[in-house]
C-alpha atoms as a PDB file:
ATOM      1  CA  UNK A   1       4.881 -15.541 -22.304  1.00  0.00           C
ATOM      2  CA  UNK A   2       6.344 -14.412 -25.546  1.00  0.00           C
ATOM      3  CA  UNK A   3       5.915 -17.803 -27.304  1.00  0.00           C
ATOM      4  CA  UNK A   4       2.616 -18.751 -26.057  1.00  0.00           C
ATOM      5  CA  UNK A   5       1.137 -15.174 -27.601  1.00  0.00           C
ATOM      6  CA  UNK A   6       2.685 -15.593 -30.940  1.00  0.00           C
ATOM      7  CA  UNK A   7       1.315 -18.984 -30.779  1.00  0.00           C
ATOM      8  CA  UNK A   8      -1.747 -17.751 -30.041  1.00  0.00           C
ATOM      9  CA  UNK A   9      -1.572 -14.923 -32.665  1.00  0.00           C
ATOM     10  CA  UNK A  10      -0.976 -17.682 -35.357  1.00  0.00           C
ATOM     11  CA  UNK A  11      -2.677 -19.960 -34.538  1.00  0.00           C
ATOM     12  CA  UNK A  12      -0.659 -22.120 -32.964  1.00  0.00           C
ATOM     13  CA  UNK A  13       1.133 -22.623 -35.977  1.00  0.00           C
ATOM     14  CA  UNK A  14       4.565 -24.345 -34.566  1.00  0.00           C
ATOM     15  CA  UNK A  15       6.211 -24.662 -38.058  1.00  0.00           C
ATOM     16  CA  UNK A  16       5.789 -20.726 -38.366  1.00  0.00           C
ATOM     17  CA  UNK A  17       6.895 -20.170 -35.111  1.00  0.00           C
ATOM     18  CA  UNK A  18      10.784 -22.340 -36.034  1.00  0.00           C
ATOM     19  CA  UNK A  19      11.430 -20.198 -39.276  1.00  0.00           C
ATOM     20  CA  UNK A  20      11.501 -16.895 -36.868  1.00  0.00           C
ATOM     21  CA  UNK A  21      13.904 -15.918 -33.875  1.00  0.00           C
ATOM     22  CA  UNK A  22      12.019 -14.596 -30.627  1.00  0.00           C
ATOM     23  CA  UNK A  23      13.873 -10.849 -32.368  1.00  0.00           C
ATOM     24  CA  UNK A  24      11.604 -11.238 -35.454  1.00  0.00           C
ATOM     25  CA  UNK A  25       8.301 -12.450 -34.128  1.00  0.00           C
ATOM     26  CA  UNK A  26       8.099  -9.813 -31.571  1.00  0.00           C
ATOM     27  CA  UNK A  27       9.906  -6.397 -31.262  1.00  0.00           C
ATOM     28  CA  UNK A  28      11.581  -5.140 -28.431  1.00  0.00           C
ATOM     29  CA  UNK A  29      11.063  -1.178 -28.530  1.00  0.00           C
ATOM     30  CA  UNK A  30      13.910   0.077 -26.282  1.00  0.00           C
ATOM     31  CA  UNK A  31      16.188  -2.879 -27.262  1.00  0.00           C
ATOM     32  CA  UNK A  32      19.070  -0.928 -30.204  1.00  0.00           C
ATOM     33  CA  UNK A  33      21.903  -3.020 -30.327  1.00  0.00           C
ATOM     34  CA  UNK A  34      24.517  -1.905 -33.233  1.00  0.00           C
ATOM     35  CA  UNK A  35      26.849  -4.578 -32.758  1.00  0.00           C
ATOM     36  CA  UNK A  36      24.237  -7.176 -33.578  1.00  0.00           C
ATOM     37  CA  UNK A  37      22.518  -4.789 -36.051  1.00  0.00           C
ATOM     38  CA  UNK A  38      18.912  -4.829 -34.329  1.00  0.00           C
ATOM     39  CA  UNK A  39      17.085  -1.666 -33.835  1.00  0.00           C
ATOM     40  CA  UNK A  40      13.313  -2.367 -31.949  1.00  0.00           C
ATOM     41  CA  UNK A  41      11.996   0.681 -33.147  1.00  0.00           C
ATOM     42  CA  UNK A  42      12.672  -0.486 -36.984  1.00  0.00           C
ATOM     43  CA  UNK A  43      11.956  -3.805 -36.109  1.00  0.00           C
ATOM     44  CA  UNK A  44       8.406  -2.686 -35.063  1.00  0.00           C
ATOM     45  CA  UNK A  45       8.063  -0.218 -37.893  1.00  0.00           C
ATOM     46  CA  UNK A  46       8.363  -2.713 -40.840  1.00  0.00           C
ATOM     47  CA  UNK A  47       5.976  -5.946 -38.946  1.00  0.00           C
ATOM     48  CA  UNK A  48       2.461  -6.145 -40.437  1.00  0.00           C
ATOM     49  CA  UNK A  49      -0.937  -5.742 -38.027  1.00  0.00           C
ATOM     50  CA  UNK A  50      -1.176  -7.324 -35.858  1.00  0.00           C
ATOM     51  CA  UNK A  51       2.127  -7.738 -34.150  1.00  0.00           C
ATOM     52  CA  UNK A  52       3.997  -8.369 -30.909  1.00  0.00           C
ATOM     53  CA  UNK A  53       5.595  -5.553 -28.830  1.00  0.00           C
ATOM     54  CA  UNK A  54       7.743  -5.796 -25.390  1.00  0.00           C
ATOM     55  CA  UNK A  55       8.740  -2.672 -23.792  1.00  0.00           C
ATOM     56  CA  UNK A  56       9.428  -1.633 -20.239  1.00  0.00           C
ATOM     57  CA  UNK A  57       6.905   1.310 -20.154  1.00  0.00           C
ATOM     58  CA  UNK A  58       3.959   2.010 -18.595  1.00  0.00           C
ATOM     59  CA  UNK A  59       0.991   1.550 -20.893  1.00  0.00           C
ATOM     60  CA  UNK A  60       0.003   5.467 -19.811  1.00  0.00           C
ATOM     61  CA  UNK A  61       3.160   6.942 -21.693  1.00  0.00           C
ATOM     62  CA  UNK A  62       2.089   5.359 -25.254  1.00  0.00           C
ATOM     63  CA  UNK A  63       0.704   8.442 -27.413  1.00  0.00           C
ATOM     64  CA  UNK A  64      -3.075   8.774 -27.021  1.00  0.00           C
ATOM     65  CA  UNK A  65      -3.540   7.969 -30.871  1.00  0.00           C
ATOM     66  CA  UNK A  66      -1.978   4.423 -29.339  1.00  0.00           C
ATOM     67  CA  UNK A  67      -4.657   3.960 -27.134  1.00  0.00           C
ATOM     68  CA  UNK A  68      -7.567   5.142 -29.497  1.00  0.00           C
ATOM     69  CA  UNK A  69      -7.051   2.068 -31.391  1.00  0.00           C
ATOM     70  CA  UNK A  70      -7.932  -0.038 -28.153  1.00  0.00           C
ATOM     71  CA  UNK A  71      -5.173  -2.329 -28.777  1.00  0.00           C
ATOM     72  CA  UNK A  72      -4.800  -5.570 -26.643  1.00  0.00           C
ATOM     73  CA  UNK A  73      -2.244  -5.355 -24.100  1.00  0.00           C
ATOM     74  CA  UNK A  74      -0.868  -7.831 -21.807  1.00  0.00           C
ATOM     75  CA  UNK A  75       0.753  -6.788 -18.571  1.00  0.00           C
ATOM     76  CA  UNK A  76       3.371  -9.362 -16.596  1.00  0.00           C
ATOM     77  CA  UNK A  77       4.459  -8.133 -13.447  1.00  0.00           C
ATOM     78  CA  UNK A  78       7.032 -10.084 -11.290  1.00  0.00           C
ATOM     79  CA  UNK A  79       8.370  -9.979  -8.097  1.00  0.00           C
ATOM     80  CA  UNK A  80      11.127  -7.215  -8.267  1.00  0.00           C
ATOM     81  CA  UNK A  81      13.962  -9.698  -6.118  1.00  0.00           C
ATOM     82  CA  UNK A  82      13.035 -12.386  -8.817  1.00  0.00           C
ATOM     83  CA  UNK A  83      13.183  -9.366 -11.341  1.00  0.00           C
ATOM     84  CA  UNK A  84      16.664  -8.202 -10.554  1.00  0.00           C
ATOM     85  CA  UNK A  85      17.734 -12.240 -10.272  1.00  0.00           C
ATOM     86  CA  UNK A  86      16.326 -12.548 -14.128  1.00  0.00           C
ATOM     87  CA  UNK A  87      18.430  -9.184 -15.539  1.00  0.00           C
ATOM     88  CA  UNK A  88      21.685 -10.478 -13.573  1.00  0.00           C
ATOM     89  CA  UNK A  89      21.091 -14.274 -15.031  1.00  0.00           C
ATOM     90  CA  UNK A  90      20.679 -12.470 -18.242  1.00  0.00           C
ATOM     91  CA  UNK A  91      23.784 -10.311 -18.162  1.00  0.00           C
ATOM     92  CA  UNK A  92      26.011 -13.223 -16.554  1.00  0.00           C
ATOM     93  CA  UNK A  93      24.913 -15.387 -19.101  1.00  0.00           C
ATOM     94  CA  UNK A  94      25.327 -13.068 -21.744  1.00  0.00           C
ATOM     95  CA  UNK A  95      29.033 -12.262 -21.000  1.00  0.00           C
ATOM     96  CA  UNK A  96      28.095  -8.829 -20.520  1.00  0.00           C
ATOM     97  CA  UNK A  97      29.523  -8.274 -17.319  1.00  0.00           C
ATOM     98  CA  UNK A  98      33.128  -9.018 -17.254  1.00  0.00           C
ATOM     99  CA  UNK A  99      34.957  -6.461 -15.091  1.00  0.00           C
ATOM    100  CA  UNK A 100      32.236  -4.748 -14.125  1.00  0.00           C
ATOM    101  CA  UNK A 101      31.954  -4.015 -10.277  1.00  0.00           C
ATOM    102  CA  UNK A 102      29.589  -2.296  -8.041  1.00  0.00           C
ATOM    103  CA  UNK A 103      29.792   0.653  -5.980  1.00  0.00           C
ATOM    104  CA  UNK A 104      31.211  -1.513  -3.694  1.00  0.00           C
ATOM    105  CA  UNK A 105      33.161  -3.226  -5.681  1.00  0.00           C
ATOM    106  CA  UNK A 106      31.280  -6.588  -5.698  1.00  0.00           C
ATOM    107  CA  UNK A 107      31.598  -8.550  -8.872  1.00  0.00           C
ATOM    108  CA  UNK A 108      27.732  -9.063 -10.037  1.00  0.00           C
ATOM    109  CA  UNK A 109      27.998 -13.237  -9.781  1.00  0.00           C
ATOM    110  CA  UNK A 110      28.780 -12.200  -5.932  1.00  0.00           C
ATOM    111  CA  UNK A 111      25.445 -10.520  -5.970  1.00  0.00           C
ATOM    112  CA  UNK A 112      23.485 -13.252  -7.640  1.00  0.00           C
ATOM    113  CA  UNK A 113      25.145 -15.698  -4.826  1.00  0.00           C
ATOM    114  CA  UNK A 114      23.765 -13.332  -2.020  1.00  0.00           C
ATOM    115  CA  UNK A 115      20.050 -13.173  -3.527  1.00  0.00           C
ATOM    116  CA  UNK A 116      19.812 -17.239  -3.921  1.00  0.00           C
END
């Protein structure tokens, strides 16, 4: 979804689209990561109009000065067992989770294996 909007906001200009990481052509607000350096909020702050925003919140909890400027927002919703597949992919993938256990003590692959 994120690369056919840029595309979209561009143009569809491909060449563009190669120079800049997914990071850069699109801010992620609640994403503030020091040990790769990337803060959303900042991110967002210094991208000209019009630009590309992901967050996690509900549309109502934007300031009303937000939605005064009538800005054009798409809304993906998913399936919330596909949903919690996705973030543990993510996290797996991402090496995030090593020696991290449940409540239960179930490693998170042994999760993912359940779900499938």
């Amino acid at each position: 979804m994120q690369e056919i909007v840029y595309l979209i906001m561009t143009d569809g200009n491909f060449e563009e689209a190669k120079k800049l990481t997914i990071r850069q052509r699109g801010a992620f607000l609640e994403m503030n990561s020091r040990e790769e350096g990337y803060d959303g909020l900042a991110t967002a702050d210094s991208m000209k109009s019009p630009r590309q925003l992901k967050t996690h919140l509900q549309y109502k909890f934007f300031e009303r000065s937000f939605q005064k400027q009538k800005p054009r927002v798409i809304i993906v919703m998913r399936n919330l067992k596909v949903g919690f597949q996705n973030g543990l992919i993510f996290i797996i993938c991402n090496d995030t989770h090593k020696h991290q256990k449940t409540r239960n003590g179930l490693n998170l692959e042994d999760i993912h294996v359940a779900l499938v």
